[in-house]
Protein backbone atom coordinates (compact mmCIF):
# COMPACT_ATOMS: atom_id res chain seq x y z
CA UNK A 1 0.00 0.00 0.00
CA UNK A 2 3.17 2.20 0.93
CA UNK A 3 4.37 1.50 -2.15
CA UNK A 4 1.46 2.82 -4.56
CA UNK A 5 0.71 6.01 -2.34
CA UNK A 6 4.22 6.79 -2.75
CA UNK A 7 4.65 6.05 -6.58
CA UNK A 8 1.24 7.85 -6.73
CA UNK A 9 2.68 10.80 -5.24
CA UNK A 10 5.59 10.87 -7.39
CA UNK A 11 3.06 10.48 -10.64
CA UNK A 12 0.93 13.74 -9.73
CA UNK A 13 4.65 15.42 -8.69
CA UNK A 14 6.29 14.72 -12.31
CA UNK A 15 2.87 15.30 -14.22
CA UNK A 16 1.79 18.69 -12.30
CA UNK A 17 4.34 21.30 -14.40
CA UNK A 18 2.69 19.50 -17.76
CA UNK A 19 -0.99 20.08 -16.53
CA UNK A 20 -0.41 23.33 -15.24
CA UNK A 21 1.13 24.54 -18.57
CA UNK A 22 -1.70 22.77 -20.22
CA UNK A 23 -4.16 24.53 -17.87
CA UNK A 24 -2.33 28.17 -18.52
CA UNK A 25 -2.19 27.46 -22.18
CA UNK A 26 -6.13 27.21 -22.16
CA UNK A 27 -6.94 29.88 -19.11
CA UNK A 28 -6.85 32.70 -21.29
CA UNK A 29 -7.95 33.07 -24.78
CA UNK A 30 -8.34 29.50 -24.76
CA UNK A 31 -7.92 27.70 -28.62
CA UNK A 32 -7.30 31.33 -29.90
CA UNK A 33 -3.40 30.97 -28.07
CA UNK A 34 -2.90 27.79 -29.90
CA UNK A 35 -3.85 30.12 -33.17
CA UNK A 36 -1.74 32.81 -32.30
CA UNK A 37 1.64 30.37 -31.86
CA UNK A 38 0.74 28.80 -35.01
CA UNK A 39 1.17 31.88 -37.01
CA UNK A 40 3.88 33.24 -34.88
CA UNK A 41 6.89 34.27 -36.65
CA UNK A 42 7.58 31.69 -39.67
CA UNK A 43 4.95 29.50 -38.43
CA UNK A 44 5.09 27.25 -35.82
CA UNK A 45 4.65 24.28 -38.50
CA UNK A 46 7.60 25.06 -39.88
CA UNK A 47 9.90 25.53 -36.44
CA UNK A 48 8.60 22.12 -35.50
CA UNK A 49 9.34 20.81 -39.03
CA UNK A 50 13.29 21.93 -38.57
CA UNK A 51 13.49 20.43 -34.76
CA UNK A 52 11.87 17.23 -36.68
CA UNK A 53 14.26 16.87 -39.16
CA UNK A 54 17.16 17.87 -36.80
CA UNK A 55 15.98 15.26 -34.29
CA UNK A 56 15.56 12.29 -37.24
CA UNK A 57 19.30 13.22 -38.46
CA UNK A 58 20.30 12.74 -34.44
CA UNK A 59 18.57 9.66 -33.89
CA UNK A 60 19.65 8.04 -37.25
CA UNK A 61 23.68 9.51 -36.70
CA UNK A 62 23.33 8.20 -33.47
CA UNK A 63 22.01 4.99 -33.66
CA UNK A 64 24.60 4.13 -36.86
CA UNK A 65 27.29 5.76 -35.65
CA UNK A 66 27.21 3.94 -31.88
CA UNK A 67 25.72 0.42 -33.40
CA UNK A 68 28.89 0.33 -35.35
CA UNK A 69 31.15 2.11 -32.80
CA UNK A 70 29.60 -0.63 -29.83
CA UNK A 71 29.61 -3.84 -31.55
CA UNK A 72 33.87 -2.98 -32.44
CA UNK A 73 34.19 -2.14 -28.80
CA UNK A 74 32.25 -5.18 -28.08
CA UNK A 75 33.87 -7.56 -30.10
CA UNK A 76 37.44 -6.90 -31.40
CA UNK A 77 40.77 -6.69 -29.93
CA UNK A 78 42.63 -3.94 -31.87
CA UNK A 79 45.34 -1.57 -30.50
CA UNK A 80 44.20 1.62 -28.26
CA UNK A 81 40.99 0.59 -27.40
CA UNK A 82 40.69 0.96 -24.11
CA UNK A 83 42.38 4.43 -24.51
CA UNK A 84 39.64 5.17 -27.33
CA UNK A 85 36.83 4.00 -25.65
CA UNK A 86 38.20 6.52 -22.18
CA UNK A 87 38.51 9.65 -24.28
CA UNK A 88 35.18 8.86 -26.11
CA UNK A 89 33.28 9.03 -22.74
CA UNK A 90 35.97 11.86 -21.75
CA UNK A 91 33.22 14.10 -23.09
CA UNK A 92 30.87 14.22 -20.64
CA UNK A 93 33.46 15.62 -18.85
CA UNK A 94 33.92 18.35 -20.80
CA UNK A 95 31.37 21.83 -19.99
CA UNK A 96 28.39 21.91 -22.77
CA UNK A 97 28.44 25.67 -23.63
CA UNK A 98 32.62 25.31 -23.46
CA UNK A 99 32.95 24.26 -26.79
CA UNK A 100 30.04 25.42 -28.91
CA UNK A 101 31.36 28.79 -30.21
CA UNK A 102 34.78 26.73 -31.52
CA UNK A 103 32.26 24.19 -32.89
CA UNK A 104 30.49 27.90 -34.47
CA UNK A 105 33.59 28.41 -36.04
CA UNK A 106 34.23 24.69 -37.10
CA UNK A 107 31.34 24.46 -39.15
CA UNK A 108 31.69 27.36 -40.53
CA UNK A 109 35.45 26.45 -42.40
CA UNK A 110 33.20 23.38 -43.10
CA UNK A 111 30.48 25.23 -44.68
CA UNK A 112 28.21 23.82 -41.96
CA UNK A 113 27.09 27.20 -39.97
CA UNK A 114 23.51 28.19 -39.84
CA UNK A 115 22.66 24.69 -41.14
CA UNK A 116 20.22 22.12 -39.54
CA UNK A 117 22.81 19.46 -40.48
CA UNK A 118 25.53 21.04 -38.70
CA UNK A 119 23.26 21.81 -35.69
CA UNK A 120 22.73 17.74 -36.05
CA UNK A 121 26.02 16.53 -36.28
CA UNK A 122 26.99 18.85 -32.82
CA UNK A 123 23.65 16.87 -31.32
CA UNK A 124 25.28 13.45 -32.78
CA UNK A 125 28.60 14.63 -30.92
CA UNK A 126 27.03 14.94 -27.57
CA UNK A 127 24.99 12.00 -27.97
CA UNK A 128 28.00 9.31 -28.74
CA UNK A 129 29.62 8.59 -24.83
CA UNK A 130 26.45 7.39 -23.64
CA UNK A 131 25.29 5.73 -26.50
CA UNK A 132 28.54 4.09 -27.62
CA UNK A 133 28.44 2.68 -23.96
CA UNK A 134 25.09 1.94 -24.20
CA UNK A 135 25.88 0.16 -27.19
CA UNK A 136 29.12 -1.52 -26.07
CA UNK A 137 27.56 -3.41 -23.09
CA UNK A 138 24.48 -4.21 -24.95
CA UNK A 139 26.51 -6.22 -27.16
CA UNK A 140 28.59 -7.78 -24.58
CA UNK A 141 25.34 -9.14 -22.83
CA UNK A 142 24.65 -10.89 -26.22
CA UNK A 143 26.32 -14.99 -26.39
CA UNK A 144 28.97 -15.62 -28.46
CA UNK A 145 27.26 -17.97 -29.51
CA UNK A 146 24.71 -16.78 -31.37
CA UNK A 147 27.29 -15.02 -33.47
CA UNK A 148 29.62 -18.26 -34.06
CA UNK A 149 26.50 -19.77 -35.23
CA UNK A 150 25.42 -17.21 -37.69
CA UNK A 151 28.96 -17.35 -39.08
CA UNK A 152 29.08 -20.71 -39.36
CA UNK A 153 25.68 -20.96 -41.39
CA UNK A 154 27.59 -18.67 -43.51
CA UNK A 155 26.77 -15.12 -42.77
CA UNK A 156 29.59 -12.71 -42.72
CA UNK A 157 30.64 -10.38 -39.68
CA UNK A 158 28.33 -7.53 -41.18
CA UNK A 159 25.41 -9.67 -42.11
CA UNK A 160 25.38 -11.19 -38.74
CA UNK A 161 25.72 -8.09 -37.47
CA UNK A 162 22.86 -6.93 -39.26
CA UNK A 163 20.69 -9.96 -39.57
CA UNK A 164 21.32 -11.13 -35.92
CA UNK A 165 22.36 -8.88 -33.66
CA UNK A 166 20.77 -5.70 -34.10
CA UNK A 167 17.75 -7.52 -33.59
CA UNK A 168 19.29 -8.69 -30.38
CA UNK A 169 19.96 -5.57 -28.93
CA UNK A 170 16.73 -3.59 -30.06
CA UNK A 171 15.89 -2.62 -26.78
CA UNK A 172 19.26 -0.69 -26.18
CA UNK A 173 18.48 0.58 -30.04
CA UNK A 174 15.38 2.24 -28.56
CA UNK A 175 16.50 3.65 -25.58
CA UNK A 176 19.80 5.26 -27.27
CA UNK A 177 17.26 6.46 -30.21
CA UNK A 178 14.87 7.68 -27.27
CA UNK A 179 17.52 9.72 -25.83
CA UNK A 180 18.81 11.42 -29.09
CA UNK A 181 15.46 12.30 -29.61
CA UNK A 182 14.87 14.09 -26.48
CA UNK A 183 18.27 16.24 -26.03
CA UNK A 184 17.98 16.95 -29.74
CA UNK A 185 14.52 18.06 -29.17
CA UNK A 186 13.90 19.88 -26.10
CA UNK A 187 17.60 21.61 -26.47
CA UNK A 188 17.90 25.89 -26.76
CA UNK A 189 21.16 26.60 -26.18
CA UNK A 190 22.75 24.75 -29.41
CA UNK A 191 20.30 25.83 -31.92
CA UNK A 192 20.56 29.54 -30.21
CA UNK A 193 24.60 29.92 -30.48
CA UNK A 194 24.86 27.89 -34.07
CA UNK A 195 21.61 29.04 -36.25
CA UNK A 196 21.08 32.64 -37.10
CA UNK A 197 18.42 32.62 -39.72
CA UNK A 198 14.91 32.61 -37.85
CA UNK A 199 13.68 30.54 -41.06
CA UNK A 200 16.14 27.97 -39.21
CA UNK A 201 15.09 27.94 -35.95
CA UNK A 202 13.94 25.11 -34.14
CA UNK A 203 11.00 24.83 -31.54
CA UNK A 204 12.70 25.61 -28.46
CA UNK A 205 14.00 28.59 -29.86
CA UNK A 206 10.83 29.88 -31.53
CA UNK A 207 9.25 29.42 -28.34
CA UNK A 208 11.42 31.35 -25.88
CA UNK A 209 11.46 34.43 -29.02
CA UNK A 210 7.31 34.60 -28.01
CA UNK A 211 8.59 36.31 -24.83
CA UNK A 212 10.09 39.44 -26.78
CA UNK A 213 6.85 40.97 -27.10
CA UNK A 214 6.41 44.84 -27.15
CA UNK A 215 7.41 46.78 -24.28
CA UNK A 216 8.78 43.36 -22.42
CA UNK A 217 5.28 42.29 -22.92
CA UNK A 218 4.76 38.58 -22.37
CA UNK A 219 1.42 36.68 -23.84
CA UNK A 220 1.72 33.65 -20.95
CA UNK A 221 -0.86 31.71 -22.50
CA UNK A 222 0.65 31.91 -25.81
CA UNK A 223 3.71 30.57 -24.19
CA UNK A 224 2.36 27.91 -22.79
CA UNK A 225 0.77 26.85 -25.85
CA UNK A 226 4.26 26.27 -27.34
CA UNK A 227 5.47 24.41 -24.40
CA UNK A 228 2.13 22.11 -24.47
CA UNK A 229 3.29 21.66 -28.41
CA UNK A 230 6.96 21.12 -27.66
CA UNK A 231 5.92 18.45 -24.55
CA UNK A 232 3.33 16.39 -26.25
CA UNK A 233 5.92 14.58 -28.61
CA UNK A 234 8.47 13.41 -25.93
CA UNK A 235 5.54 12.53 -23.63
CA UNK A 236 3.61 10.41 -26.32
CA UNK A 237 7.23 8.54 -27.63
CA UNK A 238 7.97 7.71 -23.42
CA UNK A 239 4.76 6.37 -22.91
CA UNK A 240 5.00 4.23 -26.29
CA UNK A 241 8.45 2.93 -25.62
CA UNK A 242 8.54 2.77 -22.18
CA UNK A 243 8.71 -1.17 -22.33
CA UNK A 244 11.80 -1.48 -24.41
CA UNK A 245 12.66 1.78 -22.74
CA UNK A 246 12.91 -0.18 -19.33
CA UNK A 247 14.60 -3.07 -20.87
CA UNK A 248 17.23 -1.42 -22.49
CA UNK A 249 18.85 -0.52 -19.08
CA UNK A 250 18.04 -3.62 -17.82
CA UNK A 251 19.34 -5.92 -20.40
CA UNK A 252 22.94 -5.00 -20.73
CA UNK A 253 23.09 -0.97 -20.35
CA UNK A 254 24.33 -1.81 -16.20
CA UNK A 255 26.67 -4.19 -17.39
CA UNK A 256 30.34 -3.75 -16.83
């Protein structure tokens, strides 16, 4: 009984910022502030269509990028890789905002700046130490076995790897591909520093420009009307992958 009323408590906790911004984004004006953010600037279609794309090009770097990255880790013996795999998760250590205006002037001698590719490849950056070790012990919590037996019924390394294995590790697939999602989604600070054409912005962006009204003016329910639009995404993709969600850490992501 403890348990529920407790885990009950914690529910209406975590849920009572999403109702009240709900509730705000209704009080006043009511529909009409959902009208007024959709025409807002460039539209809000088409900020949610760039934090879209940007979050599809995160997920899909991501997941390829740490698939490949975790099953070598996993499975190989090649020189340095200890020493790679140490500075890969080295940057978590290192401060977020540190290192975004040399990555401003990176992608710029790249011919990268103001572009939601760019802004995507920065997101797949920051993404790859958790997913790679995601990744890595994901694989390692696979048998041997099932590889040596795919080989031996004549699949190559990348076929098995393909065939066999990704579908062995799905769950850690999801929860890495949940992840990108979210930080690529719900981040400001990135798309703020690196994009400077407000046809470019993304979502979180376009939401927090709603404050600069006239005079410091600031249309709450408007605001909240955005943050309903940016939540409701990330909310629905937890709730429908919470199962492989909860078995990706459980099935290999505590390992090692």
């Amino acid at each position: 009984m403890r348990y529920h009323v407790t885990m009950a408590a914690l529910a209406v906790l975590f849920l009572f910022p999403l109702a009240w911004s709900g509730w705000s984004s209704l009080e006043d004006g009511g529909l009409g502030n959902y009208a007024q953010m959709a025409g807002y600037g460039e539209g809000v279609a088409r900020y949610a269509s760039n934090s879209a794309l940007v979050s599809a090009m995160t997920v899909l770097g991501t997941l390829v990028v740490s698939s490949l990255g975790g099953y070598a880790f996993a499975r190989f013996a090649f020189p340095g890789k200890n020493l790679l795999f140490l500075a890969t998760l080295a940057i978590l250590m290192v401060p977020y905002a540190t290192i975004l205006i040399p990555l401003y002037v990176l992608l710029g001698a790249l011919g990268l700046q103001n572009s939601l590719v760019g802004l995507a490849l920065v997101f797949v950056m920051f993404q790859l130490p958790f997913a790679l070790f995601m990744m890595r012990n994901a694989f390692e919590a696979v048998p041997r076995e099932l590889e040596e037996a795919a080989l031996v019924d004549g699949c190559g390394t990348f076929r098995a790897f393909t065939r066999i294995l990704l579908h062995a590790v799905r769950p850690a697939l999801v929860t890495v591909a949940l992840f990108a999602f979210l930080a690529s989604w719900n981040d400001f600070f990135a798309p703020l520093i690196l994009l400077n054409d407000g046809a470019s912005f993304t979502l979180p962006v376009a939401v927090v420009s709603m404050t600069n009204q006239t005079f410091g003016a600031i249309d709450y329910g408007m605001l909240q009307a955005g943050v309903m639009v940016m939540a409701l995404p990330c909310l629905i993709l937890f709730v429908v992958l919470q199962r492989h969600y909860v078995r990706g850490f459980m099935s290999g992501a505590l390992r090692g």
